[in-house]
N, C-alpha and C. Protein backbone atom coordinates (compact mmCIF):
# COMPACT_ATOMS: atom_id res chain seq x y z
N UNK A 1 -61.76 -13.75 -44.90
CA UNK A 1 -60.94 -14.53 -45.79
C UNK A 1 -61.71 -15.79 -46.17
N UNK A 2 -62.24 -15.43 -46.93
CA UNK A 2 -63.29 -16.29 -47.58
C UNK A 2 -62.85 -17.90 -47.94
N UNK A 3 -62.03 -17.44 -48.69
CA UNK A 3 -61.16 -18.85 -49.47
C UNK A 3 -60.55 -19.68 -48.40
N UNK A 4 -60.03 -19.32 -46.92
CA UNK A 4 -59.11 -20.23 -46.11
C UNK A 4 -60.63 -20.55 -44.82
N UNK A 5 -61.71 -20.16 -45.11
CA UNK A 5 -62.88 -20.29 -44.32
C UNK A 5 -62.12 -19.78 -42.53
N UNK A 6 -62.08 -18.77 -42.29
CA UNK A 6 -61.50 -18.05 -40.88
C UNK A 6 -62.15 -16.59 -41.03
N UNK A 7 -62.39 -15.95 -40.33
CA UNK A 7 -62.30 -14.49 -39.22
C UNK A 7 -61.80 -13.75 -39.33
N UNK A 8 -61.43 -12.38 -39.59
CA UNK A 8 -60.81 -11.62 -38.65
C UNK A 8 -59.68 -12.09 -37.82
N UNK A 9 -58.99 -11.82 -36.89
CA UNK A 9 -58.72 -11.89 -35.78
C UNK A 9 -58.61 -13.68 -35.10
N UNK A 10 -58.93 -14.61 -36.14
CA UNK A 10 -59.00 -15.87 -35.41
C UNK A 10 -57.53 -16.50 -36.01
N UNK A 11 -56.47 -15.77 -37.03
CA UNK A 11 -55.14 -15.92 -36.74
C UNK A 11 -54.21 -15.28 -36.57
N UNK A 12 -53.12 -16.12 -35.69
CA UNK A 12 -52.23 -14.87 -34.87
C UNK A 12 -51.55 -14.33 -35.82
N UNK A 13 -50.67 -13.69 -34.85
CA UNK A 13 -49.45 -12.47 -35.14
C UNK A 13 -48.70 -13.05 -35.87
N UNK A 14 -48.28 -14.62 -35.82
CA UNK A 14 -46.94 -14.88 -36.20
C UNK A 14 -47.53 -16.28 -36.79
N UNK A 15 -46.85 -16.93 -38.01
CA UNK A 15 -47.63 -17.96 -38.65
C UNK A 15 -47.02 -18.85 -39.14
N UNK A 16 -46.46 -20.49 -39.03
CA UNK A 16 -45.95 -21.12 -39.89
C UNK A 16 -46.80 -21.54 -40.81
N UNK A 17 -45.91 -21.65 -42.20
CA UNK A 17 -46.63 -22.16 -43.42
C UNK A 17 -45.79 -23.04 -44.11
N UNK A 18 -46.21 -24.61 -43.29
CA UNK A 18 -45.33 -25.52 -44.16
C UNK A 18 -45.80 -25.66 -45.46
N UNK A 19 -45.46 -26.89 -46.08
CA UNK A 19 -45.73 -26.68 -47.89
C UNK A 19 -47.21 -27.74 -48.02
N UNK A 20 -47.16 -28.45 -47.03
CA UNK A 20 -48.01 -29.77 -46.99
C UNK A 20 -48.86 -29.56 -45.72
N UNK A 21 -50.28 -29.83 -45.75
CA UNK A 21 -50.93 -29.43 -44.72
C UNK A 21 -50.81 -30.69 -43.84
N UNK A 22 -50.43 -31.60 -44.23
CA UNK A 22 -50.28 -33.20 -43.31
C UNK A 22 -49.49 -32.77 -42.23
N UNK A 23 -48.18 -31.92 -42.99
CA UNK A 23 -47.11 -31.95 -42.10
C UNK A 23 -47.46 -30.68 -40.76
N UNK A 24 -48.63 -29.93 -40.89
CA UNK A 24 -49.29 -29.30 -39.81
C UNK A 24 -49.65 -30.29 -38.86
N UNK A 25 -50.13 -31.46 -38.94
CA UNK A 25 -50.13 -32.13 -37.92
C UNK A 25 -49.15 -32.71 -37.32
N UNK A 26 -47.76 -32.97 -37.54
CA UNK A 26 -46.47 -33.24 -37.02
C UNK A 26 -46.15 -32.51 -36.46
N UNK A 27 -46.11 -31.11 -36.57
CA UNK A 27 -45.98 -29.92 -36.12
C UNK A 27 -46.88 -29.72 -34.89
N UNK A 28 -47.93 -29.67 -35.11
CA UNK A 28 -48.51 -29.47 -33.62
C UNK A 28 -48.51 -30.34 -32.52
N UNK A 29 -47.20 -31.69 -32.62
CA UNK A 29 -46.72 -32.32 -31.20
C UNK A 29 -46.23 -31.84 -30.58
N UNK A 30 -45.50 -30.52 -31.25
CA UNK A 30 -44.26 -29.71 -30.25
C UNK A 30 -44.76 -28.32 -29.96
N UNK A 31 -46.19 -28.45 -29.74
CA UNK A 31 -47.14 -27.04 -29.37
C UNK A 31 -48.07 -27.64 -28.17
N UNK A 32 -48.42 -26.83 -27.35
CA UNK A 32 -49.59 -27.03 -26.22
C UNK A 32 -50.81 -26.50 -26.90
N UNK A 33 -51.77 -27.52 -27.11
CA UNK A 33 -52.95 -27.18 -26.96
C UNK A 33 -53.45 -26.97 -28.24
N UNK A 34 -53.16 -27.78 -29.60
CA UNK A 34 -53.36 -27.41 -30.90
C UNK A 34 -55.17 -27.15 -31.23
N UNK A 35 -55.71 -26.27 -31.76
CA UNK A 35 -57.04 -26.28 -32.14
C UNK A 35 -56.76 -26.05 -33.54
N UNK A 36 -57.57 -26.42 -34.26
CA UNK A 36 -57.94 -26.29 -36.04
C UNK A 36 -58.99 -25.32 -35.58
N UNK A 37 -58.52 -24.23 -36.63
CA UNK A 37 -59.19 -22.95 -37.08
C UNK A 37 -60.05 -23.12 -37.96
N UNK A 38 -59.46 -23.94 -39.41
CA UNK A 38 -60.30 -23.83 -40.25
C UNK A 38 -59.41 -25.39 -41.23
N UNK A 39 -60.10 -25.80 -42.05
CA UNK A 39 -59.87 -25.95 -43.25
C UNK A 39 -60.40 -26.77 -44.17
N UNK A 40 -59.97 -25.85 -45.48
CA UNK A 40 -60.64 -25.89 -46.68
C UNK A 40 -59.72 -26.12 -47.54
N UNK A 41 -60.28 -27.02 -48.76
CA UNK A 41 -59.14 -27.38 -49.87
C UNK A 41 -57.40 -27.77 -49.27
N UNK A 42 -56.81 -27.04 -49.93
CA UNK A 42 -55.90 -27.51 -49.70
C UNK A 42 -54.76 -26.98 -47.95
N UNK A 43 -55.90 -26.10 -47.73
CA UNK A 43 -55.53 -25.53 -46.28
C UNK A 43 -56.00 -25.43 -45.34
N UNK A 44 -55.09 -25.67 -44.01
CA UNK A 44 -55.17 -26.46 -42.82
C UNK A 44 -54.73 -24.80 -41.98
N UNK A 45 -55.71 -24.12 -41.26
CA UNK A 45 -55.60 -23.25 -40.45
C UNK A 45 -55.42 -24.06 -38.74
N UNK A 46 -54.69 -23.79 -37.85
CA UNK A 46 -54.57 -24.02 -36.68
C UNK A 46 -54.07 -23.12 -35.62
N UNK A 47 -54.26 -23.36 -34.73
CA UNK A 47 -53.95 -22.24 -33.41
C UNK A 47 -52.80 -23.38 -32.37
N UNK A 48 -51.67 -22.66 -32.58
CA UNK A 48 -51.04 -23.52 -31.42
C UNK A 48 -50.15 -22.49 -30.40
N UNK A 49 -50.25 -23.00 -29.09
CA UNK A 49 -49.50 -22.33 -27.78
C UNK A 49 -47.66 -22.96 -27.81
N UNK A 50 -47.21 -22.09 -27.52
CA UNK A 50 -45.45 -22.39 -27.53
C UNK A 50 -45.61 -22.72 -26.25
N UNK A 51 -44.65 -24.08 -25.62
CA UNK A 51 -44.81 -24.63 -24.11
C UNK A 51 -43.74 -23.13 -23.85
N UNK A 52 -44.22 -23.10 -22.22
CA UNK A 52 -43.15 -22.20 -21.58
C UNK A 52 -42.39 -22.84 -20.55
């Protein structure tokens, strides 16, 4: 996936897609362990863990 600069396999199963990539970072306070995947232009790829 050329255009979002990622892998294969480097995003999960299940995916939020807010409208604003800023608001990806608000979002990953209420996740364990946020990593940035990728991003390019106007998109913000990230990997986050659900606390258990």
């Amino acid at each position: 996936m050329y255009h979002i600069q990622v892998k294969p396999g480097e995003i999960g199963e299940y995916v939020l897609i807010p409208g604003d990539p800023q608001r990806s970072k608000k979002i990953a306070k209420y996740f364990d362990s946020p990593k940035l995947i990728g991003n390019n232009r106007e998109y913000m790829i990230s990997c986050w863990y659900y606390p258990k």
